[in-house]
Protein backbone atom coordinates (compact mmCIF):
# COMPACT_ATOMS: atom_id res chain seq x y z
CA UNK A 1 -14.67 9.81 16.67
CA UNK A 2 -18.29 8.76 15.96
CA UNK A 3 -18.43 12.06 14.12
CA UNK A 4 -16.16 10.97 11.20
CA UNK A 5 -16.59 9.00 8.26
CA UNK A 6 -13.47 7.51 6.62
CA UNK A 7 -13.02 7.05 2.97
CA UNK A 8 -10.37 5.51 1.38
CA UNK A 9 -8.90 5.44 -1.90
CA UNK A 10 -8.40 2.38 -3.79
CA UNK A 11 -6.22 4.50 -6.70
CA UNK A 12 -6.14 4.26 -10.07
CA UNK A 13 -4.56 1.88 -12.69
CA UNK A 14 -1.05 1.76 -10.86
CA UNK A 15 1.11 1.53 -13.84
CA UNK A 16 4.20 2.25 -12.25
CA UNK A 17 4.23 -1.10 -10.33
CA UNK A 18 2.59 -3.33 -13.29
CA UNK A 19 2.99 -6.15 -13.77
CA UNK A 20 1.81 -6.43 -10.04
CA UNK A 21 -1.01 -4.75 -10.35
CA UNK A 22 -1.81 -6.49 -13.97
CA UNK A 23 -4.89 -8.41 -12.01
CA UNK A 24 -5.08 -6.46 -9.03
CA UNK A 25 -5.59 -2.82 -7.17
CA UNK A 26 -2.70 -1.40 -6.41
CA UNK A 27 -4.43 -1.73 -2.43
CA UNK A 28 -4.63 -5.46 -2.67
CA UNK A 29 -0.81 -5.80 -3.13
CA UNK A 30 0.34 -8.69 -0.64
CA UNK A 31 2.30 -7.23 2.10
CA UNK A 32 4.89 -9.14 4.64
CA UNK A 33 3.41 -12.37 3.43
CA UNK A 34 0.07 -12.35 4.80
CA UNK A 35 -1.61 -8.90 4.97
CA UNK A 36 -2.87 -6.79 2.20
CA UNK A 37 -1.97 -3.17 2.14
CA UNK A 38 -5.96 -1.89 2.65
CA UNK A 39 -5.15 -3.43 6.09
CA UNK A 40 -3.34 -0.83 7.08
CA UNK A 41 -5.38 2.13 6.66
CA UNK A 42 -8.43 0.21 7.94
CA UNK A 43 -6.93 -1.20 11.03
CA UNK A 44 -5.49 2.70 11.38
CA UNK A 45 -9.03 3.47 10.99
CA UNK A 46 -10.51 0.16 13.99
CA UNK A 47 -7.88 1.49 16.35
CA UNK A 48 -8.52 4.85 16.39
CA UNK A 49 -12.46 4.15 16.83
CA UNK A 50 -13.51 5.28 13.53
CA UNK A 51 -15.96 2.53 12.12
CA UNK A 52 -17.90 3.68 9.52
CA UNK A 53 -15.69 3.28 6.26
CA UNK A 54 -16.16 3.20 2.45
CA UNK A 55 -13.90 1.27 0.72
CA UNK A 56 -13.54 3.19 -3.27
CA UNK A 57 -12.45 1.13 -5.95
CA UNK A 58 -12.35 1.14 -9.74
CA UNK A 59 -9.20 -0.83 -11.45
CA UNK A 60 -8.99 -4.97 -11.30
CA UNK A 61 -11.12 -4.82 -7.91
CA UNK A 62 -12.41 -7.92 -7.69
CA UNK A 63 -9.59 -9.13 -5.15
CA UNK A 64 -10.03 -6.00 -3.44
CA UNK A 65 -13.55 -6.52 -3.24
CA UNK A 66 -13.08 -9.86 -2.05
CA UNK A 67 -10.64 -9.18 0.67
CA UNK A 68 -12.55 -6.66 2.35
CA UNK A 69 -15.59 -8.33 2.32
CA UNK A 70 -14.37 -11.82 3.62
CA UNK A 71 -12.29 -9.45 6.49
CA UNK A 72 -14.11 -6.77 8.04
CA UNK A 73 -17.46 -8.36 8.78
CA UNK A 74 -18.65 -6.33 11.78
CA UNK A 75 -20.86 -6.79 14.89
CA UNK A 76 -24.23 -5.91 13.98
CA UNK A 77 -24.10 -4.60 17.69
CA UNK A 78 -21.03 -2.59 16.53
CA UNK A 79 -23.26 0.15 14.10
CA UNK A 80 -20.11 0.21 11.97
CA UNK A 81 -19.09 -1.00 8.53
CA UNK A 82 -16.61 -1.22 5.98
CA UNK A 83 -18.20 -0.73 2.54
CA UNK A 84 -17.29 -1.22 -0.99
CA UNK A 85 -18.00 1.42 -3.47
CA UNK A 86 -17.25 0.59 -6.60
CA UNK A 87 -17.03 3.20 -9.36
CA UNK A 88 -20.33 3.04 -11.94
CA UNK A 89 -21.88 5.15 -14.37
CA UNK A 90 -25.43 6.83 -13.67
CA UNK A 91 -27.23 8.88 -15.61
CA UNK A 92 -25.91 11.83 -14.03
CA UNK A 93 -22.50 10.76 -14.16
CA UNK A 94 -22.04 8.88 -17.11
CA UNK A 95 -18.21 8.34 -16.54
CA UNK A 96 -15.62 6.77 -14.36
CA UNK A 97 -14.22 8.62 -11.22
CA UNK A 98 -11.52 11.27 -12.78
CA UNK A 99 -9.21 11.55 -9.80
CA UNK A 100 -9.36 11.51 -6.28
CA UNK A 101 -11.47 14.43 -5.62
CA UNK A 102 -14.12 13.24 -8.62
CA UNK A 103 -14.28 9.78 -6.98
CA UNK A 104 -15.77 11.53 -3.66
CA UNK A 105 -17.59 13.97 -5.32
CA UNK A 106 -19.35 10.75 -7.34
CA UNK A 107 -20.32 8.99 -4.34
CA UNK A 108 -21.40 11.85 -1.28
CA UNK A 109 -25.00 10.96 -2.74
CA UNK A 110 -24.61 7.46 -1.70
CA UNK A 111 -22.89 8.66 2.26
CA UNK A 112 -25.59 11.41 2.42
CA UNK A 113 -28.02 9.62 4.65
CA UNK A 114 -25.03 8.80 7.20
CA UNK A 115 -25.22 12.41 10.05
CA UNK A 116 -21.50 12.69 10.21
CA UNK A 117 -19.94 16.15 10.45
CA UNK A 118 -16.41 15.26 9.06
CA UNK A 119 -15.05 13.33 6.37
CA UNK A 120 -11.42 11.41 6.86
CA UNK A 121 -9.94 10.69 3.40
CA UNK A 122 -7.11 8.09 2.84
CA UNK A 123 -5.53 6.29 0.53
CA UNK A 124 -5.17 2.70 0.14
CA UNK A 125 -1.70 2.35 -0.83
CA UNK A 126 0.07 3.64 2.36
CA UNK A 127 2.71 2.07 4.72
CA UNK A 128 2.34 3.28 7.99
CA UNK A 129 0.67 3.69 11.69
CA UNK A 130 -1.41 6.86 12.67
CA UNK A 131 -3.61 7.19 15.63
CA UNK A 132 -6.39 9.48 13.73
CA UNK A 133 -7.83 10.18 16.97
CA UNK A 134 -4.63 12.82 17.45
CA UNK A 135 -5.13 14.14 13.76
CA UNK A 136 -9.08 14.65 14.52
CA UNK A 137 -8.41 16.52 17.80
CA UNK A 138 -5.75 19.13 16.26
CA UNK A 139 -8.06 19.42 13.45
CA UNK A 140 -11.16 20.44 15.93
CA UNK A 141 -8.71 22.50 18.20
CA UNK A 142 -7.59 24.80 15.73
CA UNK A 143 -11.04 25.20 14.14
CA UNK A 144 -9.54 24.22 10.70
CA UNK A 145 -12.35 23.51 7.76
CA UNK A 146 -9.26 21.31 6.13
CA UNK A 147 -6.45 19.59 7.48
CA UNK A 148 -3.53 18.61 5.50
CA UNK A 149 -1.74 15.24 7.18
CA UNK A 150 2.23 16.60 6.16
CA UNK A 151 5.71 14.21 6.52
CA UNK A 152 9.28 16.53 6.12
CA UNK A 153 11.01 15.01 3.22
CA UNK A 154 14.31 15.28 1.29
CA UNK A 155 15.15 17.38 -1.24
CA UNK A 156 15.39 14.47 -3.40
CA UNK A 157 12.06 12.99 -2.90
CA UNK A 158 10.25 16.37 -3.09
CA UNK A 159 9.64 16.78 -6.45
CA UNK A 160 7.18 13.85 -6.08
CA UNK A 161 4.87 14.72 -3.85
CA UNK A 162 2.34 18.02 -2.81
CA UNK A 163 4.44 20.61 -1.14
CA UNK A 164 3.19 23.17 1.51
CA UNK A 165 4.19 25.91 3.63
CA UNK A 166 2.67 27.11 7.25
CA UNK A 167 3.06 29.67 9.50
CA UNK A 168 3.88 29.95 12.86
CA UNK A 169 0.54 28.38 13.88
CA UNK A 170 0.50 25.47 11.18
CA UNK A 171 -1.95 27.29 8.92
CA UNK A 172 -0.95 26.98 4.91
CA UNK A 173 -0.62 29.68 3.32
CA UNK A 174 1.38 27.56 0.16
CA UNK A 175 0.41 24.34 -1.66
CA UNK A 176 2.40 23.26 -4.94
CA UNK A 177 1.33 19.81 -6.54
CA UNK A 178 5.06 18.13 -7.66
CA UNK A 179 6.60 20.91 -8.01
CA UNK A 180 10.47 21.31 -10.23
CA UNK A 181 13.06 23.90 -10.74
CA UNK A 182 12.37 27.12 -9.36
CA UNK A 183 8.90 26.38 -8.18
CA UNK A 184 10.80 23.57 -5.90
CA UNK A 185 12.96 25.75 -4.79
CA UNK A 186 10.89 28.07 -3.51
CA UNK A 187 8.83 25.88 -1.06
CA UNK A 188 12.09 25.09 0.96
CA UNK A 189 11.39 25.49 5.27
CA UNK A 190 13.04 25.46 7.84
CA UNK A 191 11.72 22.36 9.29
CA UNK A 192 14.05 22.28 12.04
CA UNK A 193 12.06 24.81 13.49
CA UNK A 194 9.06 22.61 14.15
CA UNK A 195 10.95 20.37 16.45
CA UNK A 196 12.71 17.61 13.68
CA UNK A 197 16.40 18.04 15.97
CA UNK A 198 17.60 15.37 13.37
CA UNK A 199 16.21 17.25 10.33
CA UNK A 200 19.51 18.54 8.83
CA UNK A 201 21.33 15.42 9.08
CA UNK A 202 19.42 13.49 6.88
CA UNK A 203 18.86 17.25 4.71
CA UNK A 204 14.76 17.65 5.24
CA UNK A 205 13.91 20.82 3.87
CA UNK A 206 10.06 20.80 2.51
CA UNK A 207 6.81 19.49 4.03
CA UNK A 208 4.83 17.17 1.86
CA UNK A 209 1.17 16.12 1.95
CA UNK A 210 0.54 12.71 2.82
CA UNK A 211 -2.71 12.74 0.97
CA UNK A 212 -4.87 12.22 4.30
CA UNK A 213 -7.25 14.76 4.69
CA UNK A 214 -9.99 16.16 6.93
CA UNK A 215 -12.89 17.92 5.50
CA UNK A 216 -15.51 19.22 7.10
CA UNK A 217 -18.70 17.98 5.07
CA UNK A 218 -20.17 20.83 4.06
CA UNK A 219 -17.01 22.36 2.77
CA UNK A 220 -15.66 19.40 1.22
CA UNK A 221 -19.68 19.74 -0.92
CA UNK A 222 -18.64 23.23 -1.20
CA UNK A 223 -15.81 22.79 -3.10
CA UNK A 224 -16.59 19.76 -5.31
CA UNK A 225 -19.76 21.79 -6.01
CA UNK A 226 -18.30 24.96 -6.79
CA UNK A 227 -14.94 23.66 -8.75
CA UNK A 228 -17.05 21.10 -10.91
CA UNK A 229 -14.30 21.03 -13.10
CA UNK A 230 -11.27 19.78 -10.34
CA UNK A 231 -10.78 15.93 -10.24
CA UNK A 232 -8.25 15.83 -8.32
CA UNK A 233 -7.02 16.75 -4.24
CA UNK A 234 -3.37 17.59 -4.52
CA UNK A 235 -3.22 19.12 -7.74
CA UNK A 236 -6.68 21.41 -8.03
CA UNK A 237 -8.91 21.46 -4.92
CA UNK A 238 -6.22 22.03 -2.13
CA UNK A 239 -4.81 25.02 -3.41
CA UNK A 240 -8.42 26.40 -4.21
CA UNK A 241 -9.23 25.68 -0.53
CA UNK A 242 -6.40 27.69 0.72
CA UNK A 243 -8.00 30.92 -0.80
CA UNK A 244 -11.62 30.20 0.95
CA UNK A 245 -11.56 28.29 4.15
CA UNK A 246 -9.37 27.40 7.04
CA UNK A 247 -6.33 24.80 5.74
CA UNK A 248 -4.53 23.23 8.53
CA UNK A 249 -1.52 20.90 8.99
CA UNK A 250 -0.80 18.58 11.01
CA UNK A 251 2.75 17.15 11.21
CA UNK A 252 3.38 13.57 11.24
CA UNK A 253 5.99 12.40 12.94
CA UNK A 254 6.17 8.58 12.61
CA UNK A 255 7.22 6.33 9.52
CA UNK A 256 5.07 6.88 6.35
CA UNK A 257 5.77 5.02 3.14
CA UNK A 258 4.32 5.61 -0.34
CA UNK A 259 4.29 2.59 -2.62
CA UNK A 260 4.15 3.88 -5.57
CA UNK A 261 6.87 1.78 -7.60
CA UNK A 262 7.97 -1.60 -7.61
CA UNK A 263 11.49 -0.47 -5.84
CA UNK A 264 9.13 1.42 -3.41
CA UNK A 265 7.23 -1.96 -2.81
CA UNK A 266 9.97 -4.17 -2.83
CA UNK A 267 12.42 -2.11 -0.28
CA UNK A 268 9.18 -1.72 2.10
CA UNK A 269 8.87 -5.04 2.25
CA UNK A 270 12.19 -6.19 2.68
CA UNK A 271 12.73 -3.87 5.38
CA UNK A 272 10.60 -5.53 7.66
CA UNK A 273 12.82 -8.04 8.21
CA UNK A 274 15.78 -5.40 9.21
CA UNK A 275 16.91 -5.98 12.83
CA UNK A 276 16.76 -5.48 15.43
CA UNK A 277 14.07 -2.68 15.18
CA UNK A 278 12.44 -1.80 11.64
CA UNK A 279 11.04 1.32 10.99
CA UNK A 280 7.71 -0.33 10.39
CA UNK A 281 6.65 -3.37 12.71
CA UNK A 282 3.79 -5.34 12.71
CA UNK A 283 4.60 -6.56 16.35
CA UNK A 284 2.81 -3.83 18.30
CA UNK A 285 -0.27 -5.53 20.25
CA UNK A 286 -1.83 -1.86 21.03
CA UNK A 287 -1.78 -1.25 17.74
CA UNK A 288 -2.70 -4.07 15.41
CA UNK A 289 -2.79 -4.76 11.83
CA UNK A 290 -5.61 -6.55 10.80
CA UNK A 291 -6.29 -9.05 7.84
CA UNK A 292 -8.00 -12.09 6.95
CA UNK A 293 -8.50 -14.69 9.28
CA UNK A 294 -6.96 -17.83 6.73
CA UNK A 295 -7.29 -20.63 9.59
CA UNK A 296 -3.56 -22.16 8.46
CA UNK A 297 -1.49 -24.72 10.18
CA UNK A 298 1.73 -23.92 11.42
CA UNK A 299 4.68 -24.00 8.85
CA UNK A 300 6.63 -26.77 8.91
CA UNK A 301 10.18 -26.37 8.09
CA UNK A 302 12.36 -28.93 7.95
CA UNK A 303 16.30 -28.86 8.25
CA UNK A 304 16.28 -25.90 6.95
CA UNK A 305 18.77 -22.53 7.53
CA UNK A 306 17.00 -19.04 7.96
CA UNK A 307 18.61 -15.65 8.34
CA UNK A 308 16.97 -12.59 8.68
CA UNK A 309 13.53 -13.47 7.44
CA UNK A 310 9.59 -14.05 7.87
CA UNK A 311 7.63 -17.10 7.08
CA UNK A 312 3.57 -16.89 7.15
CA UNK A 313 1.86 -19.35 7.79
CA UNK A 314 0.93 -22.57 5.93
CA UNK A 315 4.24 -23.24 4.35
CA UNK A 316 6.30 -26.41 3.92
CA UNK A 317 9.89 -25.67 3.64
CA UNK A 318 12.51 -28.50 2.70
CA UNK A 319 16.28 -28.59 3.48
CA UNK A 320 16.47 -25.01 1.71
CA UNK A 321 18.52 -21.52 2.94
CA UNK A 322 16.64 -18.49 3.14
CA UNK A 323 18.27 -15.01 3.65
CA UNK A 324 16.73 -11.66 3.90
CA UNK A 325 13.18 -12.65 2.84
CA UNK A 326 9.81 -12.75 3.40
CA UNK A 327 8.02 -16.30 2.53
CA UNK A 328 3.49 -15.91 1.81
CA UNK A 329 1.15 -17.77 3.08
CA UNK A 330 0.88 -22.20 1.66
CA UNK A 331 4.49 -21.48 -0.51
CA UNK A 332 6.65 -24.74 -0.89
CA UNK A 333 9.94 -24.78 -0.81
CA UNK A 334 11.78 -27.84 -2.18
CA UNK A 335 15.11 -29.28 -0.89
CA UNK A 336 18.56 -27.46 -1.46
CA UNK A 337 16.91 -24.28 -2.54
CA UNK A 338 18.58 -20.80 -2.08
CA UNK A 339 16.29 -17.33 -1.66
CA UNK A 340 17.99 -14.35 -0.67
CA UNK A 341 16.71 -10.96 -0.35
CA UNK A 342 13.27 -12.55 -2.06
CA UNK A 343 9.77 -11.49 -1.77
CA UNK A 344 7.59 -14.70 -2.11
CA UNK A 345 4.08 -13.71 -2.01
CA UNK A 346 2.83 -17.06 -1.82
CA UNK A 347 0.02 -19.42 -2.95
CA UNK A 348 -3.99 -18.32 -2.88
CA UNK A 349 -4.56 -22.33 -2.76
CA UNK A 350 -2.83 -25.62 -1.41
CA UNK A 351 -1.98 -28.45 -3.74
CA UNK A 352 -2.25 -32.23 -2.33
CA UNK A 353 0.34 -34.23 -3.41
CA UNK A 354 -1.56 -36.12 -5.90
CA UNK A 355 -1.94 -33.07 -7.46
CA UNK A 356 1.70 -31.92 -7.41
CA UNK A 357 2.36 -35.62 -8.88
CA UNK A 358 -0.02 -35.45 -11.74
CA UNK A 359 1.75 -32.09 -12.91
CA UNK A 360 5.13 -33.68 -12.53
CA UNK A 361 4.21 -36.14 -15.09
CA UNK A 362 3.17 -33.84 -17.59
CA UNK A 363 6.41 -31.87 -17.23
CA UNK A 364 4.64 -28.91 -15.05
CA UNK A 365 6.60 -27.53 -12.23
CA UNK A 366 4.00 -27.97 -9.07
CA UNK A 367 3.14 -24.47 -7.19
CA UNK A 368 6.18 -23.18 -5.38
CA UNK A 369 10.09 -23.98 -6.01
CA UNK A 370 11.17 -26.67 -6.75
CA UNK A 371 14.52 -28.70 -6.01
CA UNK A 372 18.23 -26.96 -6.49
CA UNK A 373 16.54 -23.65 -7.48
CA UNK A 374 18.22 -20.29 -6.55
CA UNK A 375 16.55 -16.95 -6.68
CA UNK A 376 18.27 -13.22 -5.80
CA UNK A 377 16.90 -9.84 -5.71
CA UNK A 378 13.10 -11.19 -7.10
CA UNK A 379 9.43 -10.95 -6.57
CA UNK A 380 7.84 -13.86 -6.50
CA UNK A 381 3.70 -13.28 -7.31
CA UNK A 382 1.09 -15.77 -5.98
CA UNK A 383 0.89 -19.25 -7.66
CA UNK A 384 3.66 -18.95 -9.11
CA UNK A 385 5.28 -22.45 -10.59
CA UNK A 386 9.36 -22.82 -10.27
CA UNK A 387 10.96 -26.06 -11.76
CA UNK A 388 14.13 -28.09 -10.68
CA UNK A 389 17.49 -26.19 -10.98
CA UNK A 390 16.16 -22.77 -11.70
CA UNK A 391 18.32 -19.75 -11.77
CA UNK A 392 16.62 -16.41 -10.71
CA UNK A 393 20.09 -14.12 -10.56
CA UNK A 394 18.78 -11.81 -13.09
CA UNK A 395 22.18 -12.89 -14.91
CA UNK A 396 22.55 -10.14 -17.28
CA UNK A 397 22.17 -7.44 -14.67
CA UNK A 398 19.29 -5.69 -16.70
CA UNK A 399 17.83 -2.86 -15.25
CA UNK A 400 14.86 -3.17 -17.30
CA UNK A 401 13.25 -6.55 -19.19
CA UNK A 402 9.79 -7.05 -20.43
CA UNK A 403 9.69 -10.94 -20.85
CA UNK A 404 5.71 -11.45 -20.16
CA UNK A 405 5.28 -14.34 -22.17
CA UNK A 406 7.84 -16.14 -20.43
CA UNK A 407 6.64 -15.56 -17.49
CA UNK A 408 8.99 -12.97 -15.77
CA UNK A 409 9.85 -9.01 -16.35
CA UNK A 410 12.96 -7.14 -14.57
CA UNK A 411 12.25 -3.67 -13.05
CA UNK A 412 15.19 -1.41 -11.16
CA UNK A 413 16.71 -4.70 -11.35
CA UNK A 414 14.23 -6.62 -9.76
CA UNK A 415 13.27 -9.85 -11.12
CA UNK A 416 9.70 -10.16 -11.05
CA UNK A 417 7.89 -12.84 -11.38
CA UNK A 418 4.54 -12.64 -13.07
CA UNK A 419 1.36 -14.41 -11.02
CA UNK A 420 0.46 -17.62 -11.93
CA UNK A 421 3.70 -17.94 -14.51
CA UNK A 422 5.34 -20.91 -14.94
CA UNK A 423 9.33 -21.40 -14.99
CA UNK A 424 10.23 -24.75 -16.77
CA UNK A 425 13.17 -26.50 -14.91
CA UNK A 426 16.52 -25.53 -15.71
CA UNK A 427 15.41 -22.29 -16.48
CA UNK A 428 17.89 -19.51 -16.15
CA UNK A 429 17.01 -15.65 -15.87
């Protein structure tokens, strides 16, 4: 594993999960309360003894930046790193990165004076747990020049993701980007053939590409050389690979998660919480997630009726019921409050109760929710302020609401609300 160099993906303006990602990377989304989701593929990458890893970002970084840098400060013993590139113009490359495939090709001049023989790309805005030590052995047992990390999927999902198709022996011989109609059609498998016993009851029939790759370097500076024109991995370089050099999957067989959209983010998160056994835990000490060390007291949490939920640390919850949630880091909860099936990301900073006081009197709801508030089926982003007697229920059942300057917007029926907004009491939504 000292022979690979990880790079992951920081993505690009995630519009499909605005207004989350209006002052943020789509990687520095909070997840279950306390983690970020760039903590998973860099823990992924700690665990499986890969410790040299560039960090590529572009879009509303600077929490990203921030994050990483305040988390993954390693031994100077250790040789390793986890480095922020950020995307800049040079006189060579006078523009920003393109796609996925541009962003390496705009920064192997700054990895050239690391030796590695193999470079591990990821992306930053996965779910899930992979030992890449497995993935890097079938990739050097099989001799491949490129291996393709691949998840079976549903018919119904397929259409939004790379599809492939192997042989007997895992090579691909097939690689559609998002394919439709008659092109879907046509990359159908068997995948009960490759040992999925359980594949036809939930109706898998087509591998897709998880976007983790192995390259080896000089082919991956092949190809970027060669195809000056391809920006992107799924879409152009893949299938250009396939004619050249030695493409190889490797099947993944454990829970993967693309958060794409705001349902996507909201039913990952949720799901944590599921009992008795989620299909993603954090609980695994073999295995650990990684994030910032925060140095929080305990949450205190007084007569107060939980079901089915996670509460980080640092909070102060009053005489409230919460059901089906997840509860960030510092959030206040007032007395006779009702969450259920919320997503509270939480506060970046406490405030003291002479501070809570001062905004009282000048009619400003103090960070948090306040008294006799209930909220349904909502995101709550950081620093948010909720008055007395607010009504989250999304009362109109809207699908769809864009209601920025008041603080809130509705998306697949989720009630989102906005970072840093402010409810007024009474409010109803």
């Amino acid at each position: 594993m000292q022979d690979v160099i990880a790079i992951i993906l920081g993505g690009g303006r995630g519009e499909r999960l605005y207004p989350l990602t209006k002052l943020r990377a789509k990687p520095a989304l909070p997840l279950a309360g306390k983690y970020r989701f760039i903590d998973i593929p860099v823990s992924n990458c700690i665990n499986s003894e890969i410790l040299k890893i560039f960090v590529l970002t572009q879009f509303n970084s600077a929490s990203l930046n921030r994050h990483v840098s305040t988390t993954y400060g390693f031994s100077p013993f250790m040789k390793g790193f986890v480095e922020v590139l950020a995307a800049q113009q040079t006189t060579d490359s006078p523009e920003w990165f393109q796609g996925t495939a541009d962003a390496v090709r705009k920064i192997l001049w700054v990895i050239e004076p690391q030796k590695e023989n193999n470079l591990l790309i990821l992306a930053g805005d996965h779910l899930y747990r992979m030992d890449y030590r497995l993935f890097m052995k079938a990739h050097h047992e099989t001799n491949a020049d490129v291996s393709i990390a691949v998840i079976p999927v549903a018919e119904s999902h397929a259409s939004n993701f790379g599809l492939m198709k192997i042989d007997s022996s895992g090579h691909v011989v097939e690689f559609k980007e998002k394919p439709t109609g008659e092109a879907l059609a046509s990359m159908q498998v068997d995948t009960s053939s490759l040992g999925f016993v359980d594949a036809s009851t939930w109706g898998t029939s087509f591998l897709a590409s998880m976007g983790i790759y192995i390259f080896k370097r000089e082919v991956i500076a092949d190809l970027l050389k060669r195809y000056p024109q391809h920006d992107d991995f799924g879409k152009q370089l893949i299938p250009e690979a396939i004619k050249d050099f030695r493409v190889q999957s490797y099947i993944f067989r454990g829970y993967w998660e693309d958060i794409g959209t705001i349902e996507a983010f909201y039913r990952a998160n949720l799901a944590l919480v599921k009992q008795p056994n989620p299909a993603f835990s954090f609980y695994d000490e073999k295995f650990p997630i990684y994030t910032r060390p925060r140095f929080l007291p305990p949450s205190k949490i007084l007569n107060t009726r939980i079901e089915q939920s996670m509460i980080s640390d640092g909070c102060i919850i009053r005489s409230a019921k919460i059901i089906n949630s997840i509860i960030g880091v510092r959030t206040r909860i007032e007395k006779n409050s009702h969450l259920e099936n919320v997503l509270m990301m939480g506060a970046d900073f406490y405030e003291s109760d002479q501070e809570r006081e001062i905004d009282l009197n000048k009619n400003l709801p103090a960070i948090g929710i306040g008294e006799n508030s209930t909220i349904r089926d909502a995101i709550i982003d950081k620093n948010a302020r909720i008055g007395h007697n607010v009504k989250i229920i999304n009362k109109s059942k809207r699908q769809l609401a864009d209601s920025e300057k008041e603080g809130y917007c509705i998306r697949n029926g989720i009630t989102i609300i906005i970072k840093n907004a402010i409810i007024p009491d009474n409010t109803v939504i």
